[in-house]
C-alpha atoms as a PDB file:
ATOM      1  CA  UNK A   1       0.000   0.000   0.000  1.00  0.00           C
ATOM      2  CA  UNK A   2       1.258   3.375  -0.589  1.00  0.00           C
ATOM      3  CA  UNK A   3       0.698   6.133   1.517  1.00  0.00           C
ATOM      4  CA  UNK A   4       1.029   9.852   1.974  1.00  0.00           C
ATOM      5  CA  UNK A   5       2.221  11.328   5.356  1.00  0.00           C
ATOM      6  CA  UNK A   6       1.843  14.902   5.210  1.00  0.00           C
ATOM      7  CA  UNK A   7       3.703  16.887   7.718  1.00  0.00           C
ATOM      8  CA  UNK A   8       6.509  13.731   7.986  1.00  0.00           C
ATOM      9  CA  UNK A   9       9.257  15.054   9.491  1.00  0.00           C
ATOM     10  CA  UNK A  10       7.494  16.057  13.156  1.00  0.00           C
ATOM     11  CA  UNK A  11       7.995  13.383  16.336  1.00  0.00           C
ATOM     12  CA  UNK A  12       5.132  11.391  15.024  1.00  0.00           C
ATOM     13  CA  UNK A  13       5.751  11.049  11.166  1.00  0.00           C
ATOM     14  CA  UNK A  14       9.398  10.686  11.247  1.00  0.00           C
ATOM     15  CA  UNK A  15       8.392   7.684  13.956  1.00  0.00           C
ATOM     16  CA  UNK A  16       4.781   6.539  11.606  1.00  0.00           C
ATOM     17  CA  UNK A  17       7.176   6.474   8.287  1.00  0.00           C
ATOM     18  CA  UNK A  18       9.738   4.286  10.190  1.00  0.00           C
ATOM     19  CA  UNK A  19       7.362   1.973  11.237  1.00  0.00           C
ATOM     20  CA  UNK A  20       5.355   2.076   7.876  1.00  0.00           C
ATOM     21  CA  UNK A  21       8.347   1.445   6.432  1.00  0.00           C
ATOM     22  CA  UNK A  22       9.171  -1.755   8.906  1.00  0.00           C
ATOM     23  CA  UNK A  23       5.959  -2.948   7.712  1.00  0.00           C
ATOM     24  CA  UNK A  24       6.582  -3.171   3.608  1.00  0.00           C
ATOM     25  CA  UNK A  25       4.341   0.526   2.954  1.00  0.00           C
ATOM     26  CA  UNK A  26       5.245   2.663   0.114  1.00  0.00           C
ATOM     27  CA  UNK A  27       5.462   5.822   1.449  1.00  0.00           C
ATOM     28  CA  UNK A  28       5.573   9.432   0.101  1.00  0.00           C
ATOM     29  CA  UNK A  29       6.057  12.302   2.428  1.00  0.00           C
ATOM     30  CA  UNK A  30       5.418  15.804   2.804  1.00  0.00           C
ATOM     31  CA  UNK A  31       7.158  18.445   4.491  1.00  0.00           C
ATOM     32  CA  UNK A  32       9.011  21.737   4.637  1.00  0.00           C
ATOM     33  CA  UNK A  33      12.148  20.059   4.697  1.00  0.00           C
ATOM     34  CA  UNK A  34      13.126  16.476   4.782  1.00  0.00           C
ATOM     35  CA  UNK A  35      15.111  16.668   7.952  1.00  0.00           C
ATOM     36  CA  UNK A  36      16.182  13.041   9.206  1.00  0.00           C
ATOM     37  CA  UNK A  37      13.640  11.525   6.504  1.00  0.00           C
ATOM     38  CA  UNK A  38      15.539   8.564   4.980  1.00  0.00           C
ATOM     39  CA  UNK A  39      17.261   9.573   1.698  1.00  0.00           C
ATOM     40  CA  UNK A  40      15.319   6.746  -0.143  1.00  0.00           C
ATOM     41  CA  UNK A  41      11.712   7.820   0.793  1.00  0.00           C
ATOM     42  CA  UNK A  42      10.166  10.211  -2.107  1.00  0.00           C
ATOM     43  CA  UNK A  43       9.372  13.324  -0.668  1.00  0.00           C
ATOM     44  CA  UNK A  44       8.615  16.702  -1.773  1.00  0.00           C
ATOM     45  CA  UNK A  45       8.638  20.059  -0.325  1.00  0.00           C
ATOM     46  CA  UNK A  46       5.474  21.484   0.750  1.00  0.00           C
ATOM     47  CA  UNK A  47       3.956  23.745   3.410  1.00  0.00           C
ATOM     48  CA  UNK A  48       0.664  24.745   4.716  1.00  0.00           C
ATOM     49  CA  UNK A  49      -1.176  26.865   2.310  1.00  0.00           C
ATOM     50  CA  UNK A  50       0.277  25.231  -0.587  1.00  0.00           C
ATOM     51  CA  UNK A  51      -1.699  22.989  -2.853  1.00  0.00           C
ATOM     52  CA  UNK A  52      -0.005  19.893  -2.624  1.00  0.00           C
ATOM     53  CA  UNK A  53       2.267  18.398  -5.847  1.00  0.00           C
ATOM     54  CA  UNK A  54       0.050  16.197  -8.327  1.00  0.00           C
ATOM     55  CA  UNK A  55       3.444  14.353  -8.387  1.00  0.00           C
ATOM     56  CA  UNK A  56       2.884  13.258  -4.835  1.00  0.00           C
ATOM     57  CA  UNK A  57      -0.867  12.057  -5.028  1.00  0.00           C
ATOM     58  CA  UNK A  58       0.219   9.828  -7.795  1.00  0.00           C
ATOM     59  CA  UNK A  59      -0.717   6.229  -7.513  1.00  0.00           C
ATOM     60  CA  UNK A  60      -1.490   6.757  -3.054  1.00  0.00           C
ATOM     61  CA  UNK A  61      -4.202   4.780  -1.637  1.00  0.00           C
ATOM     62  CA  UNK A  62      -4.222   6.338   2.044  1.00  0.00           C
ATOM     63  CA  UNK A  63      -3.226  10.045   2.985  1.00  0.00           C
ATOM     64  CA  UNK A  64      -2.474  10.833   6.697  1.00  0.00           C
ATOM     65  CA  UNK A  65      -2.122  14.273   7.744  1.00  0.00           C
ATOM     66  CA  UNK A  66       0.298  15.201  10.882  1.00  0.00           C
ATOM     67  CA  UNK A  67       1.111  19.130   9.907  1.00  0.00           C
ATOM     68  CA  UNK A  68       0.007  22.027  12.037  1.00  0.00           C
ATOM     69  CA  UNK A  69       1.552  25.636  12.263  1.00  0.00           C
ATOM     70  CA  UNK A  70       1.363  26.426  16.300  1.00  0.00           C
ATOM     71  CA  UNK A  71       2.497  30.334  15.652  1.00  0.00           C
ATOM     72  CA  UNK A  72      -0.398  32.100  16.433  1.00  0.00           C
ATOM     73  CA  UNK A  73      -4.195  32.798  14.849  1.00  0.00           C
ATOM     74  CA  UNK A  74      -3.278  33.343  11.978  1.00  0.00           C
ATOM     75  CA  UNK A  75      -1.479  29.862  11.664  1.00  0.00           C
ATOM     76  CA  UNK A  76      -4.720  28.387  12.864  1.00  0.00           C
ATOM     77  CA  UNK A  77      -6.759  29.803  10.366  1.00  0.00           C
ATOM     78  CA  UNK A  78      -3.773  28.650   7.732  1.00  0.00           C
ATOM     79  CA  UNK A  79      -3.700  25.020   9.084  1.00  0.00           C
ATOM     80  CA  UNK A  80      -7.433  25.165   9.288  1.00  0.00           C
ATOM     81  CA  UNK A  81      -8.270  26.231   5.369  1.00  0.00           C
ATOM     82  CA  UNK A  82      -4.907  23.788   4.271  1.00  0.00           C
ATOM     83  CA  UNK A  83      -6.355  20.977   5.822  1.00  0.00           C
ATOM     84  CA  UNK A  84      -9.625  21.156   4.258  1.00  0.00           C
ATOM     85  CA  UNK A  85      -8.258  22.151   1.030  1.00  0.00           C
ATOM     86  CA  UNK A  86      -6.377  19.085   0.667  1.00  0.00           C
ATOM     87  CA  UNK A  87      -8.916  16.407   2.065  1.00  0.00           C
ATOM     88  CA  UNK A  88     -10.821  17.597  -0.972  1.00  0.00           C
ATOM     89  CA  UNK A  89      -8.145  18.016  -3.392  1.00  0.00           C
ATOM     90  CA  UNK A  90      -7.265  14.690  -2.984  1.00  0.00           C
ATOM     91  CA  UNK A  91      -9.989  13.040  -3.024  1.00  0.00           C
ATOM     92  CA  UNK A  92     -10.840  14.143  -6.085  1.00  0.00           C
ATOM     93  CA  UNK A  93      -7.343  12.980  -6.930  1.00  0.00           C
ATOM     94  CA  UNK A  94      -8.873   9.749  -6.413  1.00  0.00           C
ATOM     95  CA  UNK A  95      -7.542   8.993  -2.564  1.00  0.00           C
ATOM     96  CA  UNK A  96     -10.650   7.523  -1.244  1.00  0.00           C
ATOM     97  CA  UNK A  97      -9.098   7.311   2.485  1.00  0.00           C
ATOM     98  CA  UNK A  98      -7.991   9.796   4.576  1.00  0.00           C
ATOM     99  CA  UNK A  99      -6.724  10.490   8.223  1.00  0.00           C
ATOM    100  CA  UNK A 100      -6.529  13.244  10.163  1.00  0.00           C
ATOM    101  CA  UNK A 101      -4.677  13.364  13.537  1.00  0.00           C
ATOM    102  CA  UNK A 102      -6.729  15.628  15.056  1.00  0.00           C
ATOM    103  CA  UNK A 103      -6.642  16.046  19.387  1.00  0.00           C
ATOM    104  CA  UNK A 104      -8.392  14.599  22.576  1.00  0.00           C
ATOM    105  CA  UNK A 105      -8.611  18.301  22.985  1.00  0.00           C
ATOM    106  CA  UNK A 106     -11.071  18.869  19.673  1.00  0.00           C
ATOM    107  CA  UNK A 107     -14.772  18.907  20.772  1.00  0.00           C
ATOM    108  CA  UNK A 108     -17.614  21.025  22.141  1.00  0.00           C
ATOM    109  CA  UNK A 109     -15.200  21.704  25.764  1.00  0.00           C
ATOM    110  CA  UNK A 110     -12.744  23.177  23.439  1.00  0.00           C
ATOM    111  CA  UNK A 111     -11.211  26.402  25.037  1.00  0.00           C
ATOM    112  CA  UNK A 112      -7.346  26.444  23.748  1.00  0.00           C
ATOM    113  CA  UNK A 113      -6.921  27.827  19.688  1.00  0.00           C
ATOM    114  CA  UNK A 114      -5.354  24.241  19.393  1.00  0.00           C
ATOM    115  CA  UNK A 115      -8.623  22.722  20.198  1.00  0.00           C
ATOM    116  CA  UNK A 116     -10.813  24.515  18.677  1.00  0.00           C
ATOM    117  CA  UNK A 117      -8.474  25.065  15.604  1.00  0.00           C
ATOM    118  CA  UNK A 118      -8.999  20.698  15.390  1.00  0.00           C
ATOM    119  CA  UNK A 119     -12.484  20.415  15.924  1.00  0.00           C
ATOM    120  CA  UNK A 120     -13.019  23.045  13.184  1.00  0.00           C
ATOM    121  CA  UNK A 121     -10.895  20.965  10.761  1.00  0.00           C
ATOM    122  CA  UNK A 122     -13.010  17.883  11.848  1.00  0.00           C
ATOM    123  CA  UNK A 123     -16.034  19.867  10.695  1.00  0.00           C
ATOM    124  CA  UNK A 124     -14.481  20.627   7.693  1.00  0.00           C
ATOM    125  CA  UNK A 125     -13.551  17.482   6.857  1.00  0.00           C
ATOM    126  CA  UNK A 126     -16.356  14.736   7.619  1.00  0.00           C
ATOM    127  CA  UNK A 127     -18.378  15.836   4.667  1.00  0.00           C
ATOM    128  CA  UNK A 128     -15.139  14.622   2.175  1.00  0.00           C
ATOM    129  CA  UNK A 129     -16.252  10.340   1.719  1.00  0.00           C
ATOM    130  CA  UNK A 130     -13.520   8.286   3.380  1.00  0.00           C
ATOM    131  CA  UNK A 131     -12.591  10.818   5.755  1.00  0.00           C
ATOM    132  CA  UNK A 132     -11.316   9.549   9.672  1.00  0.00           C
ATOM    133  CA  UNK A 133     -10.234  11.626  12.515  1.00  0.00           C
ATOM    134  CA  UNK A 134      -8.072  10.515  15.099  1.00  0.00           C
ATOM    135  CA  UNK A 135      -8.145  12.217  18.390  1.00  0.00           C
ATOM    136  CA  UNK A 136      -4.921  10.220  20.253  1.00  0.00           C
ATOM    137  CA  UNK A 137      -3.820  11.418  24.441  1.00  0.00           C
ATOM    138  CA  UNK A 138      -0.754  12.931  25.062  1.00  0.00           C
ATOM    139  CA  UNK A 139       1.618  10.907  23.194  1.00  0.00           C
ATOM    140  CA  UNK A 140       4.719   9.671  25.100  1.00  0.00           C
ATOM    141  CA  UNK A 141       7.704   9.364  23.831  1.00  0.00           C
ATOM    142  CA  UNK A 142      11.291  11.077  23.102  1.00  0.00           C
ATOM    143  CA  UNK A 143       9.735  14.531  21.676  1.00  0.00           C
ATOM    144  CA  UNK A 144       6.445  15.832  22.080  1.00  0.00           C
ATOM    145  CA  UNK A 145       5.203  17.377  25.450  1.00  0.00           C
ATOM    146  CA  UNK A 146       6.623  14.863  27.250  1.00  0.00           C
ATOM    147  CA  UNK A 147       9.672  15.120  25.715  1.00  0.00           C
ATOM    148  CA  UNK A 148      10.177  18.329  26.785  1.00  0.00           C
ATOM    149  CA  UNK A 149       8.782  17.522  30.498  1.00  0.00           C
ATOM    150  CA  UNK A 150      11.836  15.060  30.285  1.00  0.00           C
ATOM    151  CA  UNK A 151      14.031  17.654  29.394  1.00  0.00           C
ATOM    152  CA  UNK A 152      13.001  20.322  32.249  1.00  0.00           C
ATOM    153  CA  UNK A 153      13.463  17.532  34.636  1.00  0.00           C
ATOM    154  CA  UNK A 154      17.268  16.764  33.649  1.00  0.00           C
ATOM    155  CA  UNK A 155      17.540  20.528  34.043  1.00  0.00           C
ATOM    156  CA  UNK A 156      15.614  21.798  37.009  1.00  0.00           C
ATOM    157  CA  UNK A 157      15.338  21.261  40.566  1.00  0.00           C
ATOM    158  CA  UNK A 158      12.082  22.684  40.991  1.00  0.00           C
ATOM    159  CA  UNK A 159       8.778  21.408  38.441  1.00  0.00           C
ATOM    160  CA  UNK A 160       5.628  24.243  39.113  1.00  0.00           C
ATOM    161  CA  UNK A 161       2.581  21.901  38.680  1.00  0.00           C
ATOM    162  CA  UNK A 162      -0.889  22.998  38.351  1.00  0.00           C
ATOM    163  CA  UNK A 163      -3.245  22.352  40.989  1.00  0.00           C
ATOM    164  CA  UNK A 164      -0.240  20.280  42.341  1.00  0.00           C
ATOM    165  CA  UNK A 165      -0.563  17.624  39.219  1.00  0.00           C
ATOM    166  CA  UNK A 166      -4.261  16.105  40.106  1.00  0.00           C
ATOM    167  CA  UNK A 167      -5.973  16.798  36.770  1.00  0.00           C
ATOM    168  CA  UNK A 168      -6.285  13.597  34.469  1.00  0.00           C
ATOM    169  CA  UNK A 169      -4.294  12.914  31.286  1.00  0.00           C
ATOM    170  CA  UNK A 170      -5.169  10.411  28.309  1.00  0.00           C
ATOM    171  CA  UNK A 171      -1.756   8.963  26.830  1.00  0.00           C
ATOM    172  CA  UNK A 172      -0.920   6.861  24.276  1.00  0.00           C
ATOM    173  CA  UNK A 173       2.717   5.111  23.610  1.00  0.00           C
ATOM    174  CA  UNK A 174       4.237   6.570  20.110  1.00  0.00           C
ATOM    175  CA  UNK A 175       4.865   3.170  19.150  1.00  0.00           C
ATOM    176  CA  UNK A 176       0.945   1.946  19.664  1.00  0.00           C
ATOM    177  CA  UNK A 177      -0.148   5.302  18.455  1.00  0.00           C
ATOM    178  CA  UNK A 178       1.817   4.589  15.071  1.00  0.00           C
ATOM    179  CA  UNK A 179       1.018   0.844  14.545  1.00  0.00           C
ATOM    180  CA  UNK A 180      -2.798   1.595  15.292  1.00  0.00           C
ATOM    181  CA  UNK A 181      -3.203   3.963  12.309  1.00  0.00           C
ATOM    182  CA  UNK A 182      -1.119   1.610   9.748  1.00  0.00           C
ATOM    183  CA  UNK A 183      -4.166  -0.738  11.181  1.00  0.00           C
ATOM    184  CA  UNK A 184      -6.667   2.027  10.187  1.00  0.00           C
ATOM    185  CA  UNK A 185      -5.032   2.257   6.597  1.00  0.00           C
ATOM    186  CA  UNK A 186      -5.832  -1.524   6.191  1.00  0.00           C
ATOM    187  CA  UNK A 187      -9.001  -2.258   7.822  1.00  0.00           C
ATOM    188  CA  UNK A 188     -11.591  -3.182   5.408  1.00  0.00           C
ATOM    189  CA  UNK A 189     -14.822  -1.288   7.003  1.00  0.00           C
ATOM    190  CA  UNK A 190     -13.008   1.511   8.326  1.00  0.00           C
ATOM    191  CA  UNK A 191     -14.558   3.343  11.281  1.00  0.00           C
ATOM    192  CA  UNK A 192     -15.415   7.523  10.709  1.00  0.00           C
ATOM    193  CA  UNK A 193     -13.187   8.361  14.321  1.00  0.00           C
ATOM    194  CA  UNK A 194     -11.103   6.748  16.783  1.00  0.00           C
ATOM    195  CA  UNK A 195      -9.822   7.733  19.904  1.00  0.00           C
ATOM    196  CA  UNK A 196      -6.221   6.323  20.608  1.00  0.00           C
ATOM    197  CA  UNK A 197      -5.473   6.587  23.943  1.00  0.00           C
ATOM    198  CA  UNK A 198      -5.207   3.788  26.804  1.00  0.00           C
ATOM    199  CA  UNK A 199      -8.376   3.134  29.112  1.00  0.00           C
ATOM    200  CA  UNK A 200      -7.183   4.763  32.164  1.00  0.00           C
ATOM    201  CA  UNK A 201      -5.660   8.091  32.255  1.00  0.00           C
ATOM    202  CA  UNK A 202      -2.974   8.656  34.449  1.00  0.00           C
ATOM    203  CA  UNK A 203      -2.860  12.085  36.801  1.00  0.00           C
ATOM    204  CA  UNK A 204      -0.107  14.924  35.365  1.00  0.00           C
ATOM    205  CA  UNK A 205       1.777  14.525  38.723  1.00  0.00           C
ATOM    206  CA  UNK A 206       2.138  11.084  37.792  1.00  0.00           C
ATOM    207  CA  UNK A 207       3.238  11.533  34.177  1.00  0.00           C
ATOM    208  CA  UNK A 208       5.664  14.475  35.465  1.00  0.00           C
ATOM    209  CA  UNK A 209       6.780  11.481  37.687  1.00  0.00           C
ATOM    210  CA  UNK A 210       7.155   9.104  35.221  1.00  0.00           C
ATOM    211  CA  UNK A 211       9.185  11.628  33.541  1.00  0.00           C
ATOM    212  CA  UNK A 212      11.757  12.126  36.186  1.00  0.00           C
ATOM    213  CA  UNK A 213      12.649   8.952  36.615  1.00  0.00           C
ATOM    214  CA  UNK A 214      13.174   7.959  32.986  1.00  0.00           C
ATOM    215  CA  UNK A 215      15.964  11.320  33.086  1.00  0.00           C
ATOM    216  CA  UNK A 216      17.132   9.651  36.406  1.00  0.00           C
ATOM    217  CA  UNK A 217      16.072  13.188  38.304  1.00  0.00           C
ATOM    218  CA  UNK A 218      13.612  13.692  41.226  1.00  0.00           C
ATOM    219  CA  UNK A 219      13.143  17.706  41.473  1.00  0.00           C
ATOM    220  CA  UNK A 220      10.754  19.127  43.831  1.00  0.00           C
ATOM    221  CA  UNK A 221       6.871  19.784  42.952  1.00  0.00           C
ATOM    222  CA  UNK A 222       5.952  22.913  43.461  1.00  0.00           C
ATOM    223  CA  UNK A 223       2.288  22.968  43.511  1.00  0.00           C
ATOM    224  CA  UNK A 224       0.642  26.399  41.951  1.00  0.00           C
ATOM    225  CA  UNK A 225      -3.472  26.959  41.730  1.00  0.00           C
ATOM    226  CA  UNK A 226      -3.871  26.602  38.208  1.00  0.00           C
ATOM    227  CA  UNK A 227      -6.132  29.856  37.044  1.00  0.00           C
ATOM    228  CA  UNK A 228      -2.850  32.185  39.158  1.00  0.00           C
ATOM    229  CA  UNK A 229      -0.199  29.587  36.489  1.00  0.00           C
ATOM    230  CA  UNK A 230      -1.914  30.698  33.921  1.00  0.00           C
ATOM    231  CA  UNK A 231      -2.383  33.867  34.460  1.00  0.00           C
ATOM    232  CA  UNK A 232       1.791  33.813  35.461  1.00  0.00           C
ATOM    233  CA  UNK A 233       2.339  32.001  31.849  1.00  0.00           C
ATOM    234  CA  UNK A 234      -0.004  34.581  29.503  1.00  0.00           C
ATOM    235  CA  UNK A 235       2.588  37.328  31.242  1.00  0.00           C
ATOM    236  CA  UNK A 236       4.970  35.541  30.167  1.00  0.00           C
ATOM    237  CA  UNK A 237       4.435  35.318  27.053  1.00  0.00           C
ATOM    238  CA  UNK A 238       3.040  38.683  26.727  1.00  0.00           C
ATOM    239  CA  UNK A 239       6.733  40.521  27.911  1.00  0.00           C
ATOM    240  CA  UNK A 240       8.151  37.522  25.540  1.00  0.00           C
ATOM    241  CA  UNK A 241       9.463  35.554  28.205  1.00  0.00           C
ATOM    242  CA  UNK A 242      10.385  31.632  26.670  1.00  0.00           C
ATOM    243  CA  UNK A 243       8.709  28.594  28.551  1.00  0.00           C
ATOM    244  CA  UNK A 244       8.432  24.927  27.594  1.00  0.00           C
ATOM    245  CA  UNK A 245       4.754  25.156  28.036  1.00  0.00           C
ATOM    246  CA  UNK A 246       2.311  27.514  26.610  1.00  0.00           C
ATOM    247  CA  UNK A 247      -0.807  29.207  27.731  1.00  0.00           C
ATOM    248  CA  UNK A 248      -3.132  27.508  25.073  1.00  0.00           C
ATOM    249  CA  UNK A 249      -1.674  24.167  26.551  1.00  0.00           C
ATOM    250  CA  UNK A 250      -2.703  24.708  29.744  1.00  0.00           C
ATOM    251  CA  UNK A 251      -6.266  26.199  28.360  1.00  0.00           C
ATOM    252  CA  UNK A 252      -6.316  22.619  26.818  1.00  0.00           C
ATOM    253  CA  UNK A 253      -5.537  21.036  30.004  1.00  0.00           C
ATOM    254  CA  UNK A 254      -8.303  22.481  32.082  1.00  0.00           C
ATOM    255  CA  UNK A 255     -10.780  21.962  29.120  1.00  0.00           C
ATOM    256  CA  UNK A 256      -9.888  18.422  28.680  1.00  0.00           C
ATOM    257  CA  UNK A 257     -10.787  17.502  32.378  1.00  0.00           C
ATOM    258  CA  UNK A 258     -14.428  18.253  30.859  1.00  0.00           C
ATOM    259  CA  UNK A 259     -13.913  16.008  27.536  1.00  0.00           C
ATOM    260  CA  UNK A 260     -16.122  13.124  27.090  1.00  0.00           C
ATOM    261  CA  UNK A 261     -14.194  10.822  24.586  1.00  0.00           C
ATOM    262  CA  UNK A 262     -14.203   7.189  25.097  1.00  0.00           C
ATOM    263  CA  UNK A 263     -10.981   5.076  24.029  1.00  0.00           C
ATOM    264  CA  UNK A 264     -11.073   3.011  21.173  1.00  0.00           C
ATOM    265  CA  UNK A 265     -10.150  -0.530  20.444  1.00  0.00           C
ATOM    266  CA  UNK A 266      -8.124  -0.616  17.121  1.00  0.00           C
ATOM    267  CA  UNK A 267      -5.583  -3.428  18.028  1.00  0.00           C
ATOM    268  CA  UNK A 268      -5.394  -6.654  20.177  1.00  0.00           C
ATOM    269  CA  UNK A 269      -2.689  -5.961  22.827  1.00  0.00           C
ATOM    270  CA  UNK A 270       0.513  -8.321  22.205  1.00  0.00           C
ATOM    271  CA  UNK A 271       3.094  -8.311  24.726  1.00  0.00           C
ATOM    272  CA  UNK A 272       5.024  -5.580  23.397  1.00  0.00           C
ATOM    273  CA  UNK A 273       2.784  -3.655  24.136  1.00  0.00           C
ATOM    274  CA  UNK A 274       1.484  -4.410  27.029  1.00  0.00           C
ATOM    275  CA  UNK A 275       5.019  -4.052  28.310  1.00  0.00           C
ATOM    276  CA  UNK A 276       5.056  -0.284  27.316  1.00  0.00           C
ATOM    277  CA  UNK A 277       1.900   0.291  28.926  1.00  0.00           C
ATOM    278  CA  UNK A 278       3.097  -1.023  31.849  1.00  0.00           C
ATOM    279  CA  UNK A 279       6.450   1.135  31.972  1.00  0.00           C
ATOM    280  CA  UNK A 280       4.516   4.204  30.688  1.00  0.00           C
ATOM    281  CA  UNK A 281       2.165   3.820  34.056  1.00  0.00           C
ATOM    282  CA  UNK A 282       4.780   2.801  36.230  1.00  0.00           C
END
């Protein structure tokens, strides 16, 4: 099968084209640049806002789409009207299945601009036939979020939590995240959305945690009520002031303890994977 990954080079494409790869797909990818891509993959330059090369549509059977621009409104709207524009372009290129990795933070409790910029894109996009959205957790792994949790953890001695940690997160494994949508590409009745993340959420003090130990650090939590952090972040960022976490993620965060999104069951569970369940909860 050959498929398209648009927006390959981020922490989940460069991981999904690996993987893909592992598992005999054709794949063509899509990007600004083609960063650590392997040198044998086809690829072609492309960014939001740009129609994407006929060359590229050419004989794919699935297109997956991973790009989002996280500077600003204007971005939003960008990604937004890209998005849509291509689910339509090529399907009248004759791709009759596509996926879009939208957020467990799309939906009606949407309050952060990445939210509500992926529940408008899911609008856009379920009137396009063969259309599926993907809504995974917080993905864990060596980039991402957590990645950079990871990172302030090998670097500081004090973490500043929100509400001291207690909220809920949904997380998925990159690894199970990647090998359930190469399942989605092949199922034969495809469903119209699935929502990869494991049962049972874990609490952000725990993922923090979790963090910490895999960088072999144990800083101190510093509990902060969460409407005074964000408040402290949105100065921040307003006097320019660089942090590893934004405003709009926290927005997401306190939205997302109001989600309603029930996991879904792609995948039977070998014992792989159940092994990096267990670590990831451990």
């Amino acid at each position: 099968m050959r498929i398209l990954i648009v927006g390959a080079t981020g922490f989940i494409g460069l991981r999904l084209a690996e993987i893909a790869s592992e598992r005999n797909f054709e794949i063509v990818a899509l990007s600004r640049n083609n960063g650590a891509l392997p040198s044998r993959l086809p690829w072609f330059k492309w960014a939001l806002g740009e129609p994407i090369p006929a060359a590229a549509l050419k004989g794919v059977e699935v297109a997956i789409y991973l790009a989002h621009d996280f500077d600003g409104l204007t971005a939003a709207e960008t990604t937004r009207d890209a998005t849509v524009a291509a689910f339509s372009s090529a399907f009248k290129a004759g791709i009759k299945r596509q996926i879009f990795f939208s957020s467990y933070s799309a939906g009606q409790h949407a309050e952060s601009l990445y939210g509500r910029t992926k529940f408008e894109i899911e609008t856009g996009i379920k009137r396009v036939p063969g259309a599926i959205i993907v809504r995974p957790g917080l993905v864990i792994g060596a980039g991402g979020l957590y990645g950079r949790i990871k990172t302030l953890a090998a670097r500081l001695p004090i973490l500043v939590l929100p509400g001291g940690g207690k909220g809920l997160v949904p997380i998925i494994h990159l690894d199970v995240l990647c090998q359930s949508i190469l399942n989605l590409t092949e199922a034969k009745k495809p469903i119209c959305e699935a929502n990869l993340f494991y049962k049972e959420p874990i609490t952000l003090r725990q993922l923090v945690l979790n963090a910490c130990g895999q960088a072999n650090k144990a800083p101190w939590i510093l509990p902060v009520p969460t409407r005074l952090l964000l408040r402290l972040i949105t100065f921040c960022e307003l006097i320019h002031f660089p942090l590893p976490v934004s405003a709009d993620n926290l927005k997401g965060f306190i939205a997302n303890q109001y989600a309603n999104h029930e996991p879904t069951q792609l995948m039977e569970l070998d014992k792989n994977t159940l092994t990096m369940i267990n670590r990831d909860h451990e």
